[in-house]
C-alpha atoms as a PDB file:
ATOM      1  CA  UNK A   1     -85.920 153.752 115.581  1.00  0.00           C
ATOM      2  CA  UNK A   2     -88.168 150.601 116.760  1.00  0.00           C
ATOM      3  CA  UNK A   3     -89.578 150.203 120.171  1.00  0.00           C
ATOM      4  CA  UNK A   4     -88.791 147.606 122.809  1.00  0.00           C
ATOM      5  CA  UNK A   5     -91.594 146.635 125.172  1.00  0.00           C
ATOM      6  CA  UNK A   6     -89.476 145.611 128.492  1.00  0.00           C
ATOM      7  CA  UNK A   7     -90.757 148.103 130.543  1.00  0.00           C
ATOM      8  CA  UNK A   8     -94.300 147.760 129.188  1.00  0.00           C
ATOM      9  CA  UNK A   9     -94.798 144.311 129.480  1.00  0.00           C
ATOM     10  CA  UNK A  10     -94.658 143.683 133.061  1.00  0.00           C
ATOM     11  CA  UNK A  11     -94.894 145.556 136.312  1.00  0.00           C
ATOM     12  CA  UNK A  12     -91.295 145.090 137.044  1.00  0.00           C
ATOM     13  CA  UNK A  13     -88.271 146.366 135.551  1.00  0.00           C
ATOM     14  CA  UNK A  14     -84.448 147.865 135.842  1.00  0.00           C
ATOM     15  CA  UNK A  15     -84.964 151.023 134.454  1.00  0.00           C
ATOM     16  CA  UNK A  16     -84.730 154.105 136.526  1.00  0.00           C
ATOM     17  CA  UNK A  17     -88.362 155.257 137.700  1.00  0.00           C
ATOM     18  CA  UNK A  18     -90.473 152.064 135.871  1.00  0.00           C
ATOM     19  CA  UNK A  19     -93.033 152.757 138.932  1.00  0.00           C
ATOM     20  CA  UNK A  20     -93.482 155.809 138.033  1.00  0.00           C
ATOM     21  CA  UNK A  21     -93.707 155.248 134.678  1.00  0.00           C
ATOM     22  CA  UNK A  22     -96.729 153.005 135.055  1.00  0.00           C
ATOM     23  CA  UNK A  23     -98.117 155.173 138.194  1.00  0.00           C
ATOM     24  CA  UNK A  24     -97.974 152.100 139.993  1.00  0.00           C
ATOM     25  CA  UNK A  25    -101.122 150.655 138.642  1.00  0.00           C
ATOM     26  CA  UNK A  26    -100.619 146.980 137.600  1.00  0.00           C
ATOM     27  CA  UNK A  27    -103.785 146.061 136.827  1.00  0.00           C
ATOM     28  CA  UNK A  28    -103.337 144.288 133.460  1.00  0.00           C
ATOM     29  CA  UNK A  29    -106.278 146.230 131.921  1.00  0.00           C
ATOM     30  CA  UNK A  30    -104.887 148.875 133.078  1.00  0.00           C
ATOM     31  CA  UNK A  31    -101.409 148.164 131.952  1.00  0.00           C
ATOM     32  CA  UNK A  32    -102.870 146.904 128.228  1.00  0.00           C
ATOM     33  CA  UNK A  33    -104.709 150.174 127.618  1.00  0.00           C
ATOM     34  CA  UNK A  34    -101.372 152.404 128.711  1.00  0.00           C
ATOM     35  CA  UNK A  35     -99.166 149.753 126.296  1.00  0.00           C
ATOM     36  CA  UNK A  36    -101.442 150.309 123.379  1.00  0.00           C
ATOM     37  CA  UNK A  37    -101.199 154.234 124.274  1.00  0.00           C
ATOM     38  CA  UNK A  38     -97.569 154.566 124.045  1.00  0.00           C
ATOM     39  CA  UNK A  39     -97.679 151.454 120.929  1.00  0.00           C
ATOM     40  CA  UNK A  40    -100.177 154.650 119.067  1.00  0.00           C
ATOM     41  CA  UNK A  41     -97.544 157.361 119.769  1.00  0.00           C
ATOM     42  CA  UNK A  42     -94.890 155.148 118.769  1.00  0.00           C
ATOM     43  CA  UNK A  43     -96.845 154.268 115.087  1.00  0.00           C
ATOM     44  CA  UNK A  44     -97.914 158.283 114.992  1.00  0.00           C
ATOM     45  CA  UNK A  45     -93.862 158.520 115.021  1.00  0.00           C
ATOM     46  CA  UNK A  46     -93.169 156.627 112.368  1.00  0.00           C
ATOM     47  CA  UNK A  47     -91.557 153.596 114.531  1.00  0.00           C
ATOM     48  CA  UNK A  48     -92.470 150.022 112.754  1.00  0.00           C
ATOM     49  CA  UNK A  49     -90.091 147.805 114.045  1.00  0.00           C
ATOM     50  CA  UNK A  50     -90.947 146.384 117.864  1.00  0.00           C
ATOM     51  CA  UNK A  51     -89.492 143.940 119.924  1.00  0.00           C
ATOM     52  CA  UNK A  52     -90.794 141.815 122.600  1.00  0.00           C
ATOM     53  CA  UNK A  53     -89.631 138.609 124.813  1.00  0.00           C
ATOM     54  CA  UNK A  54     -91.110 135.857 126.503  1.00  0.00           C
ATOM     55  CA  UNK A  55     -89.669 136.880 129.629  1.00  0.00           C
ATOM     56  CA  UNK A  56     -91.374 140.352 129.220  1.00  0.00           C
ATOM     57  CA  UNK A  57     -94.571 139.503 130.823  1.00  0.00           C
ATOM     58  CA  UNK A  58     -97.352 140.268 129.104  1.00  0.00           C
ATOM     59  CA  UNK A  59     -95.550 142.393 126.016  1.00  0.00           C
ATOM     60  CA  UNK A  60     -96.332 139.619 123.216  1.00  0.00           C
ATOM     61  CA  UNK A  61     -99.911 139.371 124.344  1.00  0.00           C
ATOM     62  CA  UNK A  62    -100.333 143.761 124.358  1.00  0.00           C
ATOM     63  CA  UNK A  63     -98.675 144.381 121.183  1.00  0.00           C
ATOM     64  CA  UNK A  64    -100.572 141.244 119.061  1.00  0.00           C
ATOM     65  CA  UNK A  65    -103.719 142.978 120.567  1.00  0.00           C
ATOM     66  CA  UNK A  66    -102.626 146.268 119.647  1.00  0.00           C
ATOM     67  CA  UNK A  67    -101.771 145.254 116.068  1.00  0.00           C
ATOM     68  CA  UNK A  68    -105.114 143.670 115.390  1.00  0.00           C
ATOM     69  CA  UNK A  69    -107.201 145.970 116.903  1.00  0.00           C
ATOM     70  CA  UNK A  70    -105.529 148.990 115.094  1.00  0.00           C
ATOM     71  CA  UNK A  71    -106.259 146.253 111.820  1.00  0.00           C
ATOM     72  CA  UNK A  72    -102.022 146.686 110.976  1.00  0.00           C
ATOM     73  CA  UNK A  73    -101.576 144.103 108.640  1.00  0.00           C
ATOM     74  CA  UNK A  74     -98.819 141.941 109.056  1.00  0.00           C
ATOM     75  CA  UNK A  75     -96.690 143.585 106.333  1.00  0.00           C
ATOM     76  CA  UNK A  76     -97.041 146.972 107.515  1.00  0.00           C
ATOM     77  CA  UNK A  77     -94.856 146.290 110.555  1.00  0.00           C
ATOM     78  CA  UNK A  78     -91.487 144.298 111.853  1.00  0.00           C
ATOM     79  CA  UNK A  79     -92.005 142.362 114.925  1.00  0.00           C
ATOM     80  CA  UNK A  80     -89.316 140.184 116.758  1.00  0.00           C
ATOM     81  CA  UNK A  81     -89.443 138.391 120.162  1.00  0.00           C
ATOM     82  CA  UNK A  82     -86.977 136.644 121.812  1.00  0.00           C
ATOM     83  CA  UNK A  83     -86.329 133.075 123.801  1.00  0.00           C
ATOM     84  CA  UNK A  84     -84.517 131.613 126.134  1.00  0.00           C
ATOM     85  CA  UNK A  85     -85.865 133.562 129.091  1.00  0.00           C
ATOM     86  CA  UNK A  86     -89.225 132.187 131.079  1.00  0.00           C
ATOM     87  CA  UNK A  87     -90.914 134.843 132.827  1.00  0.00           C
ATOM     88  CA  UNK A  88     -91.736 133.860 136.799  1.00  0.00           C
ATOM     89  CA  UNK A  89     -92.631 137.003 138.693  1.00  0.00           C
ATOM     90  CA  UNK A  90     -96.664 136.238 139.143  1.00  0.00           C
ATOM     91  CA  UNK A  91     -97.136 140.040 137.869  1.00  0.00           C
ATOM     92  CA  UNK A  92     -95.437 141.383 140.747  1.00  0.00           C
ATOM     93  CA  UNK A  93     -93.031 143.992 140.897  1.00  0.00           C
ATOM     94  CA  UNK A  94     -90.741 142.448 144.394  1.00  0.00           C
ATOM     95  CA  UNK A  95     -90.129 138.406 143.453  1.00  0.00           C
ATOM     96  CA  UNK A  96     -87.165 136.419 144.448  1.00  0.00           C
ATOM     97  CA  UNK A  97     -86.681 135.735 140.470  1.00  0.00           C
ATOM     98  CA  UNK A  98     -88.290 137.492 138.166  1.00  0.00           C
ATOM     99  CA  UNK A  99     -87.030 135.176 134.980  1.00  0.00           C
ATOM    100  CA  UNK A 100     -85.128 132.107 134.724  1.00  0.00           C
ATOM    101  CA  UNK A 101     -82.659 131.467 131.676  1.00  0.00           C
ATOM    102  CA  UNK A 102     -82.566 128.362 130.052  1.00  0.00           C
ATOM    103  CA  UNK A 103     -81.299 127.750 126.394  1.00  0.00           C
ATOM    104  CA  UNK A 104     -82.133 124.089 125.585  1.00  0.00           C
ATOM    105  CA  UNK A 105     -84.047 122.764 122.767  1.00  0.00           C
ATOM    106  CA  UNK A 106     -87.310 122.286 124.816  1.00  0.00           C
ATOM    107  CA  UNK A 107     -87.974 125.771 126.044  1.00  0.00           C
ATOM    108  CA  UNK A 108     -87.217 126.698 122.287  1.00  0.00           C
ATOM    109  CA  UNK A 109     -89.580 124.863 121.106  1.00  0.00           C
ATOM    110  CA  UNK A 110     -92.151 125.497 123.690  1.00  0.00           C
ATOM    111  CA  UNK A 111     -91.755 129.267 123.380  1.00  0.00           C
ATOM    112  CA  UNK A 112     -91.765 129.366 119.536  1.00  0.00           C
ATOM    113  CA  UNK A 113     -95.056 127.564 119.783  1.00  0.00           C
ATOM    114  CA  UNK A 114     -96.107 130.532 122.670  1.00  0.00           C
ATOM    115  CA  UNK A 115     -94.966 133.035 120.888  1.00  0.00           C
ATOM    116  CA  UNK A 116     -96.265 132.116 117.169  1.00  0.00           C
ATOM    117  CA  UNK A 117     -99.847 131.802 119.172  1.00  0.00           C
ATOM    118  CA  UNK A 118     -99.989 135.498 119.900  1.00  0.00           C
ATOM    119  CA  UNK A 119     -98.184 137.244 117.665  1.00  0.00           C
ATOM    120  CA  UNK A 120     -98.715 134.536 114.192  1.00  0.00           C
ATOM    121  CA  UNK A 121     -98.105 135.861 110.751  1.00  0.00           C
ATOM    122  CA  UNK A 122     -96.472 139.477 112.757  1.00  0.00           C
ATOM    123  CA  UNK A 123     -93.669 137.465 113.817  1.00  0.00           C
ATOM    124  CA  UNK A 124     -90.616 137.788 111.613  1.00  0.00           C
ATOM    125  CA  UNK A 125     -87.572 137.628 113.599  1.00  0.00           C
ATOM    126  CA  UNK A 126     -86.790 135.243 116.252  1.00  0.00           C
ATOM    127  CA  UNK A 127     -84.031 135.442 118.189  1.00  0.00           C
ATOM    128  CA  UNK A 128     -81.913 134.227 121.393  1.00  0.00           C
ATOM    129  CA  UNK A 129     -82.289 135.925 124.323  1.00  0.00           C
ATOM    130  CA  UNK A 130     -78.773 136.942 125.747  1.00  0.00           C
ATOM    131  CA  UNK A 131     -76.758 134.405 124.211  1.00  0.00           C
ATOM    132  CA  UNK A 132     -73.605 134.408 126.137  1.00  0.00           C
ATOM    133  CA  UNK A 133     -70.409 132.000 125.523  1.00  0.00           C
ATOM    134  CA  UNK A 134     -70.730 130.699 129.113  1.00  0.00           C
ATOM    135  CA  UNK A 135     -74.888 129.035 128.168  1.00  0.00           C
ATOM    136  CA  UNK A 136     -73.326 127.306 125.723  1.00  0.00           C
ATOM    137  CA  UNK A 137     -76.016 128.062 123.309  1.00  0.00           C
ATOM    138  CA  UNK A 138     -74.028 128.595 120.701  1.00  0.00           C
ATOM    139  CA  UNK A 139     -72.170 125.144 120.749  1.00  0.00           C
ATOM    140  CA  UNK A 140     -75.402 123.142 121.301  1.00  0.00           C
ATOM    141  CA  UNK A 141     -75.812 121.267 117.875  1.00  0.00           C
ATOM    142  CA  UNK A 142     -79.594 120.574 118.421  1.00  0.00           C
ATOM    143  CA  UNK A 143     -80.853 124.161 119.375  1.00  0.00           C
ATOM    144  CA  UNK A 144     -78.896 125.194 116.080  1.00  0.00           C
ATOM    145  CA  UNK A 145     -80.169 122.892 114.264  1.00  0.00           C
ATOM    146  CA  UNK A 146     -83.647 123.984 115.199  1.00  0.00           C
ATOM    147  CA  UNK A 147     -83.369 127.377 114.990  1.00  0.00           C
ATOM    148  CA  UNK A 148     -82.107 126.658 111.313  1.00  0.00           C
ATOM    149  CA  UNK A 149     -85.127 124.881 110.412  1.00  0.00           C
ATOM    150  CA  UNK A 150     -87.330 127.757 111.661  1.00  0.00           C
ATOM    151  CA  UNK A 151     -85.033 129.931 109.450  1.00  0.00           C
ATOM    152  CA  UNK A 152     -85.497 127.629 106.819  1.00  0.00           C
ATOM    153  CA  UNK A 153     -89.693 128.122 107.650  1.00  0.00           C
ATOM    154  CA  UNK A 154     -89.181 131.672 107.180  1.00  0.00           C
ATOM    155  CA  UNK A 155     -88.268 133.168 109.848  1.00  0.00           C
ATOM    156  CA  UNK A 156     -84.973 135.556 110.404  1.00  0.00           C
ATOM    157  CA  UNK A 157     -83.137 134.035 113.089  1.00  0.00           C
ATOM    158  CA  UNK A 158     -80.873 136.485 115.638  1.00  0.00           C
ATOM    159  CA  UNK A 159     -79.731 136.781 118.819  1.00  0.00           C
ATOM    160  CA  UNK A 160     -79.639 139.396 121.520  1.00  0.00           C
ATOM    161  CA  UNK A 161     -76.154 139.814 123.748  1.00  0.00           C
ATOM    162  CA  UNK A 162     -75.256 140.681 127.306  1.00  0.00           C
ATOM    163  CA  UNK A 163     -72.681 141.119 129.284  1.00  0.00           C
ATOM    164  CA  UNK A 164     -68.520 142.092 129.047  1.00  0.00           C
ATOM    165  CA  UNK A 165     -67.999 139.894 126.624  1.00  0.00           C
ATOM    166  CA  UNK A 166     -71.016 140.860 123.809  1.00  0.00           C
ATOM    167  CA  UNK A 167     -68.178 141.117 120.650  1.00  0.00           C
ATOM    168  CA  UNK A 168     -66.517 137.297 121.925  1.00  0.00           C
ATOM    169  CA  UNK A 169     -70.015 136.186 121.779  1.00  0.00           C
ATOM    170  CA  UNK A 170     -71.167 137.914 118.226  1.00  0.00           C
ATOM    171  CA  UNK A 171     -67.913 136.931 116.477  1.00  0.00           C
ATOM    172  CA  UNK A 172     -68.960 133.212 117.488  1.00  0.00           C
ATOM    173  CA  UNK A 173     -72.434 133.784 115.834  1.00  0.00           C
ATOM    174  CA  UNK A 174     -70.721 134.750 113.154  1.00  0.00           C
ATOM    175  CA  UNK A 175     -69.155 131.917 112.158  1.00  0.00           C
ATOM    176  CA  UNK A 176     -71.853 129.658 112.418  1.00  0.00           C
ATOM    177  CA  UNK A 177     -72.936 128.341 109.036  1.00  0.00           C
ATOM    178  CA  UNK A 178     -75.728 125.573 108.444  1.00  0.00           C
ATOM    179  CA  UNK A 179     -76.879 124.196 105.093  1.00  0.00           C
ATOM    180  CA  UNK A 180     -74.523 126.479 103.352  1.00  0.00           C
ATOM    181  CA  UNK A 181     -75.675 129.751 104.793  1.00  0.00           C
ATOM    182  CA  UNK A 182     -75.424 131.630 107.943  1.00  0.00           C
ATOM    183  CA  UNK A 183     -77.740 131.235 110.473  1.00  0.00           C
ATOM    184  CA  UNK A 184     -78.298 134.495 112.187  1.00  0.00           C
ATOM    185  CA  UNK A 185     -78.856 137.108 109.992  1.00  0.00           C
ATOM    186  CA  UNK A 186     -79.712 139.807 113.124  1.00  0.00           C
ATOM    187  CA  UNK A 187     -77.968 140.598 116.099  1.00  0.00           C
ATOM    188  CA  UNK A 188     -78.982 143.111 119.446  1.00  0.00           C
ATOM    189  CA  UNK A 189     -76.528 144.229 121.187  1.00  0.00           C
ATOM    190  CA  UNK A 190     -76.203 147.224 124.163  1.00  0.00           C
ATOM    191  CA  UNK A 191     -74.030 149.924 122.974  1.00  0.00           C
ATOM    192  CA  UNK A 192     -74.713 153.402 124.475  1.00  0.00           C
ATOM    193  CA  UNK A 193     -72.139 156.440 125.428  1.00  0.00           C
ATOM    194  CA  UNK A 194     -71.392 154.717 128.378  1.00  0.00           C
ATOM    195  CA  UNK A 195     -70.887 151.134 127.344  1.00  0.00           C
ATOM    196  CA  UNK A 196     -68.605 151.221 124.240  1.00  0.00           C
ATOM    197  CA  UNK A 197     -66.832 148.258 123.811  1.00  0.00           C
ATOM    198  CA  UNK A 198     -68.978 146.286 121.245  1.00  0.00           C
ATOM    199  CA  UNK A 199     -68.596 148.461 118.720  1.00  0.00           C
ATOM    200  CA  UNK A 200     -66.053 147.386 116.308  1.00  0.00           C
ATOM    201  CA  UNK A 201     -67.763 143.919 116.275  1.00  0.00           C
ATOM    202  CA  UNK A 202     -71.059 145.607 115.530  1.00  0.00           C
ATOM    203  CA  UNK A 203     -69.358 147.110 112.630  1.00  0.00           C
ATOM    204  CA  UNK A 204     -68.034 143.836 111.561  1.00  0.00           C
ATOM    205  CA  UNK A 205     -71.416 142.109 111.694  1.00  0.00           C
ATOM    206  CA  UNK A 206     -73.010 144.925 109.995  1.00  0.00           C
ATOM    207  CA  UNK A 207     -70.239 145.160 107.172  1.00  0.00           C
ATOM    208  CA  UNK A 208     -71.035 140.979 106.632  1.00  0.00           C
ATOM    209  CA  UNK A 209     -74.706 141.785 105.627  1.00  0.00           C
ATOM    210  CA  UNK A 210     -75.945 141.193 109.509  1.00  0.00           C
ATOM    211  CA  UNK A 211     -78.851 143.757 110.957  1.00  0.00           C
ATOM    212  CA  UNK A 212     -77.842 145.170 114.025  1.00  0.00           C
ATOM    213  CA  UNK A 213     -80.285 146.294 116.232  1.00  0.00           C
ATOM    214  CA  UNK A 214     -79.196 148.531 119.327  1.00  0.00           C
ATOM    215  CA  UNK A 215     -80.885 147.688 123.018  1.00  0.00           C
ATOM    216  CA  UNK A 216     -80.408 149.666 126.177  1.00  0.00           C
ATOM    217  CA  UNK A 217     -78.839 153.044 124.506  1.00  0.00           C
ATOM    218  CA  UNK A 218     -80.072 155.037 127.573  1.00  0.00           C
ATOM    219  CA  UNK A 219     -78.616 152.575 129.823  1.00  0.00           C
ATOM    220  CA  UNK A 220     -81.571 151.912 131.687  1.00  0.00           C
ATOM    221  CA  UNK A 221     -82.647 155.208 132.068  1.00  0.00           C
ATOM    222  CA  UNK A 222     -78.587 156.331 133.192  1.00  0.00           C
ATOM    223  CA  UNK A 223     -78.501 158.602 130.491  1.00  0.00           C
ATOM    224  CA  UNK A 224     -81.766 160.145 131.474  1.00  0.00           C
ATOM    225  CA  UNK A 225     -82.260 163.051 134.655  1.00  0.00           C
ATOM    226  CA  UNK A 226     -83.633 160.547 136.535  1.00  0.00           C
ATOM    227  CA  UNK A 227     -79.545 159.591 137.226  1.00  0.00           C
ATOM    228  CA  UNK A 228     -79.225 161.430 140.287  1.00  0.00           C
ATOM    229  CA  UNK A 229     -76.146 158.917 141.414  1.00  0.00           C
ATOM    230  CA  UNK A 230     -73.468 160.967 143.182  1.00  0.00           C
ATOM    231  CA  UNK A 231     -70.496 158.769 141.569  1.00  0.00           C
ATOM    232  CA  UNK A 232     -72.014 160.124 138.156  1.00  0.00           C
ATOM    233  CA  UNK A 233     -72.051 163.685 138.277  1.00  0.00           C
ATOM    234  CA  UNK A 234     -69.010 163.855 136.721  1.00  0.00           C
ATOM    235  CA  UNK A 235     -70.157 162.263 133.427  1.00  0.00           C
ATOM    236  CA  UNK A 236     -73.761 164.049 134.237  1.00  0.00           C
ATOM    237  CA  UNK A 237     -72.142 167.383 133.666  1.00  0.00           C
ATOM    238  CA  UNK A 238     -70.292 166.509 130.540  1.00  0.00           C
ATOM    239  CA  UNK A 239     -73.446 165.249 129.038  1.00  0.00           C
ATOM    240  CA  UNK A 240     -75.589 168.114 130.387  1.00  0.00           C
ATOM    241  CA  UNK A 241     -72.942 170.844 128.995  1.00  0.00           C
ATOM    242  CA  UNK A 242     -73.271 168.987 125.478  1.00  0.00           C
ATOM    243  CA  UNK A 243     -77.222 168.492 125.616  1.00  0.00           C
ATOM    244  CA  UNK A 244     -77.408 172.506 126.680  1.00  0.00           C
ATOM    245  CA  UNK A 245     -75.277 173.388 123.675  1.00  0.00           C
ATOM    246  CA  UNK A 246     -77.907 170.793 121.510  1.00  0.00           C
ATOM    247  CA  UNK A 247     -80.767 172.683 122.909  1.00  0.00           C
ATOM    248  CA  UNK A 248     -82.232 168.662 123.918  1.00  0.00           C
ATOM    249  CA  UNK A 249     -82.438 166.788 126.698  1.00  0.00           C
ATOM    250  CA  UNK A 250     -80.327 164.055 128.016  1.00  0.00           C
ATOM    251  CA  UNK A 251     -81.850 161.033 125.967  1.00  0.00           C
ATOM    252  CA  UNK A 252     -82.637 162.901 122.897  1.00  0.00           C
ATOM    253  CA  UNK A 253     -78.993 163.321 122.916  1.00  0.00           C
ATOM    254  CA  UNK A 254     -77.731 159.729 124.000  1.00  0.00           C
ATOM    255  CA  UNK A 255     -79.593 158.283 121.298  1.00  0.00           C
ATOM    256  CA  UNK A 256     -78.738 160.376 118.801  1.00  0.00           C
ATOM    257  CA  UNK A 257     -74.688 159.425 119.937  1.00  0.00           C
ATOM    258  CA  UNK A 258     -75.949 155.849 118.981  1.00  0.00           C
ATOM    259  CA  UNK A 259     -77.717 156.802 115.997  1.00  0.00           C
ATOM    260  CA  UNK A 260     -75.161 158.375 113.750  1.00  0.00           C
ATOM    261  CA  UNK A 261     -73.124 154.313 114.104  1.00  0.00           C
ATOM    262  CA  UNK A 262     -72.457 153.637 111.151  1.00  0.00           C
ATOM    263  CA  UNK A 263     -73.232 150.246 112.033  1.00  0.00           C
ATOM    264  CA  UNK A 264     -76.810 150.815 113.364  1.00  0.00           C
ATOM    265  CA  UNK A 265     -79.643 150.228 111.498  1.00  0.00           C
ATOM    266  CA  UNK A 266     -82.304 149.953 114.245  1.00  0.00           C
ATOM    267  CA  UNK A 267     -81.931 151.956 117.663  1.00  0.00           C
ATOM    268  CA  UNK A 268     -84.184 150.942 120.051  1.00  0.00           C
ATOM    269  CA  UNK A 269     -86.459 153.146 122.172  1.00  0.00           C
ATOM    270  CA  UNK A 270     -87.128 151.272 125.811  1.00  0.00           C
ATOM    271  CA  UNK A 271     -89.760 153.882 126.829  1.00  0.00           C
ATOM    272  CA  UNK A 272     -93.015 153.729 128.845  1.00  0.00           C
ATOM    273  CA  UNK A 273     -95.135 156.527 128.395  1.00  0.00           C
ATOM    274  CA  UNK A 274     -95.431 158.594 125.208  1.00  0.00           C
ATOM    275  CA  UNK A 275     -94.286 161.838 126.472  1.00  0.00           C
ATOM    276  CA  UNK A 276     -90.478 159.830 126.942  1.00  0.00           C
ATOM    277  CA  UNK A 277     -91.305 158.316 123.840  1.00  0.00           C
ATOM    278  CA  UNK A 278     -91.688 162.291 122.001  1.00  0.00           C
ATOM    279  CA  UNK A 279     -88.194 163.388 123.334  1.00  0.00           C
ATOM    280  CA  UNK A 280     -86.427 160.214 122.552  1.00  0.00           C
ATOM    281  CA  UNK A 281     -87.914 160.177 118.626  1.00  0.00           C
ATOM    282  CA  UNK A 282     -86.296 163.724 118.764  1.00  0.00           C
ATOM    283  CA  UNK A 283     -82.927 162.151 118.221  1.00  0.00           C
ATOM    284  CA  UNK A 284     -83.821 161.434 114.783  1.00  0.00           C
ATOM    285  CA  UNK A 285     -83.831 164.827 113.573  1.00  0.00           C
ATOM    286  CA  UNK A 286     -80.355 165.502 115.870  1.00  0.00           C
ATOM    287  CA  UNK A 287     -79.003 162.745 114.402  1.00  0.00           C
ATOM    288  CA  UNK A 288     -79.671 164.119 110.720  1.00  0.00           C
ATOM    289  CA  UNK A 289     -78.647 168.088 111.759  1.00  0.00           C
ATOM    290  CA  UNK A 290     -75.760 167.360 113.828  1.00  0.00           C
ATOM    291  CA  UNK A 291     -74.153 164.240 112.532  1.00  0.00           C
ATOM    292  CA  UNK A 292     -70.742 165.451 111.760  1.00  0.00           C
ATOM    293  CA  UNK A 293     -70.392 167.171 115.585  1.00  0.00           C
ATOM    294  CA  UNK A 294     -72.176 164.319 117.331  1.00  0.00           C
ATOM    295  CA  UNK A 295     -69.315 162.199 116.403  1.00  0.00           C
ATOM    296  CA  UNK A 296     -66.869 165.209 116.732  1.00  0.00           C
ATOM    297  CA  UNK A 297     -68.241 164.868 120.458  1.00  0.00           C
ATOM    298  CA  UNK A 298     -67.995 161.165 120.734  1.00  0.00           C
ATOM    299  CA  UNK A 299     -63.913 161.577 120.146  1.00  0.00           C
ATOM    300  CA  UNK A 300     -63.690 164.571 122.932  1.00  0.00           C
ATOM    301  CA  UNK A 301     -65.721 163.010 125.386  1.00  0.00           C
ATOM    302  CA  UNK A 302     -64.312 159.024 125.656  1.00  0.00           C
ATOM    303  CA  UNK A 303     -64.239 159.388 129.484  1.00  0.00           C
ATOM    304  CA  UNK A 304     -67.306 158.788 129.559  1.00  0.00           C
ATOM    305  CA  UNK A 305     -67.280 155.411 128.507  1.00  0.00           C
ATOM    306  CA  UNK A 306     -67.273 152.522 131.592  1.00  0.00           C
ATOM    307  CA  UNK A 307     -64.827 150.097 131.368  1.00  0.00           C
ATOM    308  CA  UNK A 308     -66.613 146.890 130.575  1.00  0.00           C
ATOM    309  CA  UNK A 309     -67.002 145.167 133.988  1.00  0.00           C
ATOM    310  CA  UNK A 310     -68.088 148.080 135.610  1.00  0.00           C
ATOM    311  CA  UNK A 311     -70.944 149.523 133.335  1.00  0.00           C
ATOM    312  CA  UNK A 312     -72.366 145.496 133.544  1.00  0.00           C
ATOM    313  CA  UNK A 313     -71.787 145.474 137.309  1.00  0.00           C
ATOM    314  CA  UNK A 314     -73.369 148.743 137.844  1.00  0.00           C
ATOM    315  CA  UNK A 315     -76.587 147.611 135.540  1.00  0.00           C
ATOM    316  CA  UNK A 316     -76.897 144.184 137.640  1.00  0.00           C
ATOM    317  CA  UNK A 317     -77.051 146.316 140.658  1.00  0.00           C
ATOM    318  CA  UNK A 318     -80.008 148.351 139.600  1.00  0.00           C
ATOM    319  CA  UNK A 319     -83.317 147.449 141.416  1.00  0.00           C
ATOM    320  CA  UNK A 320     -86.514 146.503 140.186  1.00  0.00           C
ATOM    321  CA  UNK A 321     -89.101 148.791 140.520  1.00  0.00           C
END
């Protein structure tokens, strides 16, 4: 498991019960020393991937002072960020945009430069943040060019997906070749009990040497008890009567759906205090005991899966908090 820093990064956020989460203090010392709290649990559990953004507010700057200050040398850990996003919320939590998305060559090379200054030798993989077949990102010869001469400086070059049409947009990245080899190496995608569809692409990148790194496997805090939604207590009592017969909570047992892929070699942890951290680590060992009737599960219970345009429609629609 690695640990994403959305919801640590900034006071804002999509998942269910962020302001809680950060007991609505957004001072930023504040906010650093309960980062580098749940950044300690989160080493004490064995995590040492972690992934940050631009757009995530302040998450590059907490987890490069995190790493030095806890004197984690640079090969000790795997750190990736992410660009294409620009942050613009002024560190609040209400703002009529909170990030704008552009995927030309000049915000890539402004953000490399940001990124490289706070998080320097720690940063290994770089990748694009929601690359989508309508940005055009993937067509746009001079951004690809560029990110294969940072690959070519080292650095493993991926991209993160959103959106109905993830696998469309991951088969494209697949067949992009520069200087005789192919130029991401790492993909993140969303794939949870809910949201479904990517998966036979993930196994296909995966199968072609590509790392695949899972994002959003609680589905933004759906697959939590915080989902009190009356249109999903349906689905809430299928995963409650399978997390009762588990003996684990809701997440512990989402995550561990997502960790017995095949296909996944890093699932991400989104969590924002150490406690949620704990129960969502848990899945590891679920994973491990119960591998052969998680998936048993997975076949019985495919109603819960969205169809496509509704799980993204319902995840636009959540509010930041």
């Amino acid at each position: 498991m690695g640990l994403g820093l959305a919801a640590l990064g900034r006071p804002g956020y999509i998942n269910l019960g962020h302001a809680g989460d950060l007991a609505r203090d957004y001072d930023v010392a504040a906010m650093t020393a309960h980062a580098h709290a749940v950044l300690d649990a989160a080493w004490r559990a064995g995590i040492r991937y972690f992934d940050a953004a631009r757009s995530y507010g302040r998450a590059e700057e907490f987890l490069s002072g995190w790493l030095r200050a806890r004197r984690i040398a640079p090969g000790q850990v795997a750190v990736g960020s992410k660009w294409g996003y620009t942050y613009t919320a002024g560190w609040q939590v209400s703002a009529e945009r909170h990030e704008i998305k552009d995927h030309s060559l000049p915000v890539l090379r402004r953000q490399i430069d940001e990124s490289r200054a706070l998080l320097g030798d720690y940063l290994g993989l770089y990748q694009i943040h929601s690359a989508t077949l309508d940005s055009g990102v993937l067509d746009n010869e001079e951004v690809l060019a560029e990110l294969a001469r940072l690959r070519d400086g080292g650095l493993v070059i991926g991209l993160s997906l959103s959106g109905p049409n993830q696998a469309d947009t991951l088969r494209r990245a697949l067949a992009i070749d520069i200087g005789g080899a192919p130029l991401f190496r790492s993909v993140q995608a969303t794939w949870n009990v809910l949201a479904q569809e990517a998966g036979p692409a993930l196994a296909e990148a995966h199968n072609r040497g590509m790392g695949v790194i899972v994002k959003e496997a609680l589905a933004n805090g759906r697959l939590t008890d915080r989902n009190d939604d009356p249109a999903f207590t349906e689905r809430r009592r299928l995963l409650s009567a399978a997390a009762a017969e588990t003996g684990v909570g809701l997440d512990t047992l989402a995550l561990a759906a997502v960790l017995v892929q095949p296909w996944a070699d890093v699932v991400l942890s989104g969590a924002a205090r150490a406690e949620h951290l704990a129960s969502n680590v848990a899945a590891v060992a679920l994973a491990d005991r119960r591998r052969a009737w998680l998936h048993d599960w997975l076949r019985r219970s495919r109603a819960l899966a969205e169809p496509a345009e509704v799980y993204w429609r319902t995840r636009a629609a959540l509010a930041w908090n």
